[in-house]
C-alpha atoms as a PDB file:
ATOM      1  CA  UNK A   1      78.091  23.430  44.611  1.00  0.00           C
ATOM      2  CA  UNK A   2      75.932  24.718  41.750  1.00  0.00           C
ATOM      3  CA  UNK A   3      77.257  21.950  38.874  1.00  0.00           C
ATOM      4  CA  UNK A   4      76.587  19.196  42.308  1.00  0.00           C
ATOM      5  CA  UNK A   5      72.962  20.168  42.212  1.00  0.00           C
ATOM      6  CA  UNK A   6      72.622  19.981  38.918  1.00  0.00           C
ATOM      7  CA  UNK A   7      74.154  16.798  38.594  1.00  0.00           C
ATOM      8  CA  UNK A   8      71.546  15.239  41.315  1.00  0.00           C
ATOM      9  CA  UNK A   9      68.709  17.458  39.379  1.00  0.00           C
ATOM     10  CA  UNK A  10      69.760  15.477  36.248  1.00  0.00           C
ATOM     11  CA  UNK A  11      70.374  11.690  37.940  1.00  0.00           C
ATOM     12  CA  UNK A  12      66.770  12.417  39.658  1.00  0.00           C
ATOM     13  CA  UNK A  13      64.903  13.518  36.427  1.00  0.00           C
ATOM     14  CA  UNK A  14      66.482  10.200  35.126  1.00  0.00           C
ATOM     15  CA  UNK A  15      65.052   8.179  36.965  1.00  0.00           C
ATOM     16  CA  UNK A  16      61.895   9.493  35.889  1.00  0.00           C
ATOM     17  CA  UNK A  17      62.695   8.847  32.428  1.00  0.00           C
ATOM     18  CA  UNK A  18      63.537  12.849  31.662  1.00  0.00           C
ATOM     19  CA  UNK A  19      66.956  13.222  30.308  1.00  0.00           C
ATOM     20  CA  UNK A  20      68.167  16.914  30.017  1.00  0.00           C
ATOM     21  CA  UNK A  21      71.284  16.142  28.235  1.00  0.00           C
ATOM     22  CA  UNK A  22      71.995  19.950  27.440  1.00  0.00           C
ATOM     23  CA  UNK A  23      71.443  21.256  31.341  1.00  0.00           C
ATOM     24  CA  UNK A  24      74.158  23.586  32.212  1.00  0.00           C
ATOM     25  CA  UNK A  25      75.384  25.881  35.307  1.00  0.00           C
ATOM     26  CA  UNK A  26      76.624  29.200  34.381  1.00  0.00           C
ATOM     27  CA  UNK A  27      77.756  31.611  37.525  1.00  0.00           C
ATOM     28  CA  UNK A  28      76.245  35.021  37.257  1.00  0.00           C
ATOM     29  CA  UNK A  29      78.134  38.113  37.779  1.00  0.00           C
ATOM     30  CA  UNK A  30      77.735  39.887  41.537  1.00  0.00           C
ATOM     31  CA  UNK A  31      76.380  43.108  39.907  1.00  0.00           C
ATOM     32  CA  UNK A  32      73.543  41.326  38.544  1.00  0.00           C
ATOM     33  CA  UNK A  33      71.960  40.302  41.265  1.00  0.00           C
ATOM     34  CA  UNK A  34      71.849  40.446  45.172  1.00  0.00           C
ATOM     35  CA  UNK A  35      71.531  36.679  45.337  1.00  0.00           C
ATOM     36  CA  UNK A  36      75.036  34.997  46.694  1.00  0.00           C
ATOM     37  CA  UNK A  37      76.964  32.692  45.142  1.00  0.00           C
ATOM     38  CA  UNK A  38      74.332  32.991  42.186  1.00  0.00           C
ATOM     39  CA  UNK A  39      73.769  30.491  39.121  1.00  0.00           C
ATOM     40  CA  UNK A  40      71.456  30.381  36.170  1.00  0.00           C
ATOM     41  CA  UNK A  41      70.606  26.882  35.298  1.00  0.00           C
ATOM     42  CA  UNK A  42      69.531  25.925  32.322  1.00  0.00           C
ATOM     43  CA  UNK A  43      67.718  23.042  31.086  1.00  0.00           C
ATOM     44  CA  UNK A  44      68.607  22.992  27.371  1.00  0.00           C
ATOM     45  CA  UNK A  45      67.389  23.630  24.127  1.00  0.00           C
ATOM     46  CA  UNK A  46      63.751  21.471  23.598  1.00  0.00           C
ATOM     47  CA  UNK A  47      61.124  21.006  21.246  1.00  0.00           C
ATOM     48  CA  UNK A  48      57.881  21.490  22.726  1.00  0.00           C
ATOM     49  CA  UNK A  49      57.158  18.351  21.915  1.00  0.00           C
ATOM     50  CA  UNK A  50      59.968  17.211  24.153  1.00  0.00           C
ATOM     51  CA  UNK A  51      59.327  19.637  26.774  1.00  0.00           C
ATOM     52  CA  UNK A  52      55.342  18.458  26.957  1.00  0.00           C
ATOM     53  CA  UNK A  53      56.715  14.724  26.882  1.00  0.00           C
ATOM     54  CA  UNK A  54      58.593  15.619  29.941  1.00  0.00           C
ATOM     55  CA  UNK A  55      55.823  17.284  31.373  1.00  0.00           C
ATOM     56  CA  UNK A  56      53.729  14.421  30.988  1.00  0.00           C
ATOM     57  CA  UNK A  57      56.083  11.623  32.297  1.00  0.00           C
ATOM     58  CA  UNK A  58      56.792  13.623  35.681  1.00  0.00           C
ATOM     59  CA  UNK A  59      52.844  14.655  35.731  1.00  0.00           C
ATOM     60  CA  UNK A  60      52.497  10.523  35.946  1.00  0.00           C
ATOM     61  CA  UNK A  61      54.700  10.189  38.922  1.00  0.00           C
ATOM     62  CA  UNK A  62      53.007  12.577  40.677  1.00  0.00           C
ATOM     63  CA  UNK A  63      49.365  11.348  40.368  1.00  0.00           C
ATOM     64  CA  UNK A  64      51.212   7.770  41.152  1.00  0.00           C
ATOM     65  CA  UNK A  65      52.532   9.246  44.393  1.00  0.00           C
ATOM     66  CA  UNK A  66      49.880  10.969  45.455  1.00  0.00           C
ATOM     67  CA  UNK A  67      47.793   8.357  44.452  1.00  0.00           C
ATOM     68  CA  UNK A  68      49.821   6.297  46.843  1.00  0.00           C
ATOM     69  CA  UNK A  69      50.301   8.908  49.810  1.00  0.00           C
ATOM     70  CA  UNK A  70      45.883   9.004  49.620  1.00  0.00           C
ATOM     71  CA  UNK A  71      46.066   5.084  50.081  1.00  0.00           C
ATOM     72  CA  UNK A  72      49.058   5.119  52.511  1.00  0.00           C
ATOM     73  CA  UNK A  73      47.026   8.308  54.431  1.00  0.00           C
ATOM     74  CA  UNK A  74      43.664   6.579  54.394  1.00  0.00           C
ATOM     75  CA  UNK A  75      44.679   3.185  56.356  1.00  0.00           C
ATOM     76  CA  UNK A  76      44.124   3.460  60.166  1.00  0.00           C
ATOM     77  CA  UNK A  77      46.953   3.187  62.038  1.00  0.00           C
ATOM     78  CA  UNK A  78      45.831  -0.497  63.782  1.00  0.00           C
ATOM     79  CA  UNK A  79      45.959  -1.797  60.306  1.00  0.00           C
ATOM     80  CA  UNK A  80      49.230  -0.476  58.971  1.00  0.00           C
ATOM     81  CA  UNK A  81      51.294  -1.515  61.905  1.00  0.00           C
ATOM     82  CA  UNK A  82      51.763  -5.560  62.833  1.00  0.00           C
ATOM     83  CA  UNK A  83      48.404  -7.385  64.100  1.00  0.00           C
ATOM     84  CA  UNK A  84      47.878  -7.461  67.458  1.00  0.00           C
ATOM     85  CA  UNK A  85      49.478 -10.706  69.328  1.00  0.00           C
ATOM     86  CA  UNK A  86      51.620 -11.185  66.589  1.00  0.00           C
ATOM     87  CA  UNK A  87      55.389 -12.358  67.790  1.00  0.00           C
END
């Protein structure tokens, strides 16, 4: 279930541009830590460079979307749905 999550993390953050080619799963033993079923995922070894890069790229989706959700947020409700008499 862990490796599954990290597999969608990864596809996701691709999308975006951000490959973490060296992410990995590793299960962690039951005496350290209370947590279930535990894993410690790790993104990789990066540059700073790299990591800011990242950092940046998903920084720019954000602002897009919540650039969009203001936009979507600030139309009344008459004018997002279909105009009135409209077949």
């Amino acid at each position: 279930m862990a490796v599954g999550a990290g597999v969608r993390l990864v596809n996701v953050l691709l999308r975006f541009g951000v490959n973490l080619e060296q992410i990995s799963a590793d299960k962690v033993c039951h005496s350290c830590t209370d947590v279930k079923d535990a894993y410690r995922i790790s993104l990789g070894v990066l540059t700073v460079d790299d990591t800011q890069a990242m950092a940046a790229q998903l920084e720019s989706f954000a602002l897009e979307f919540e650039q969009m959700r203001e936009l979507l947020c600030s139309v009344p409700a008459r004018q997002a749905g279909p105009a009135e008499g409209s077949v």
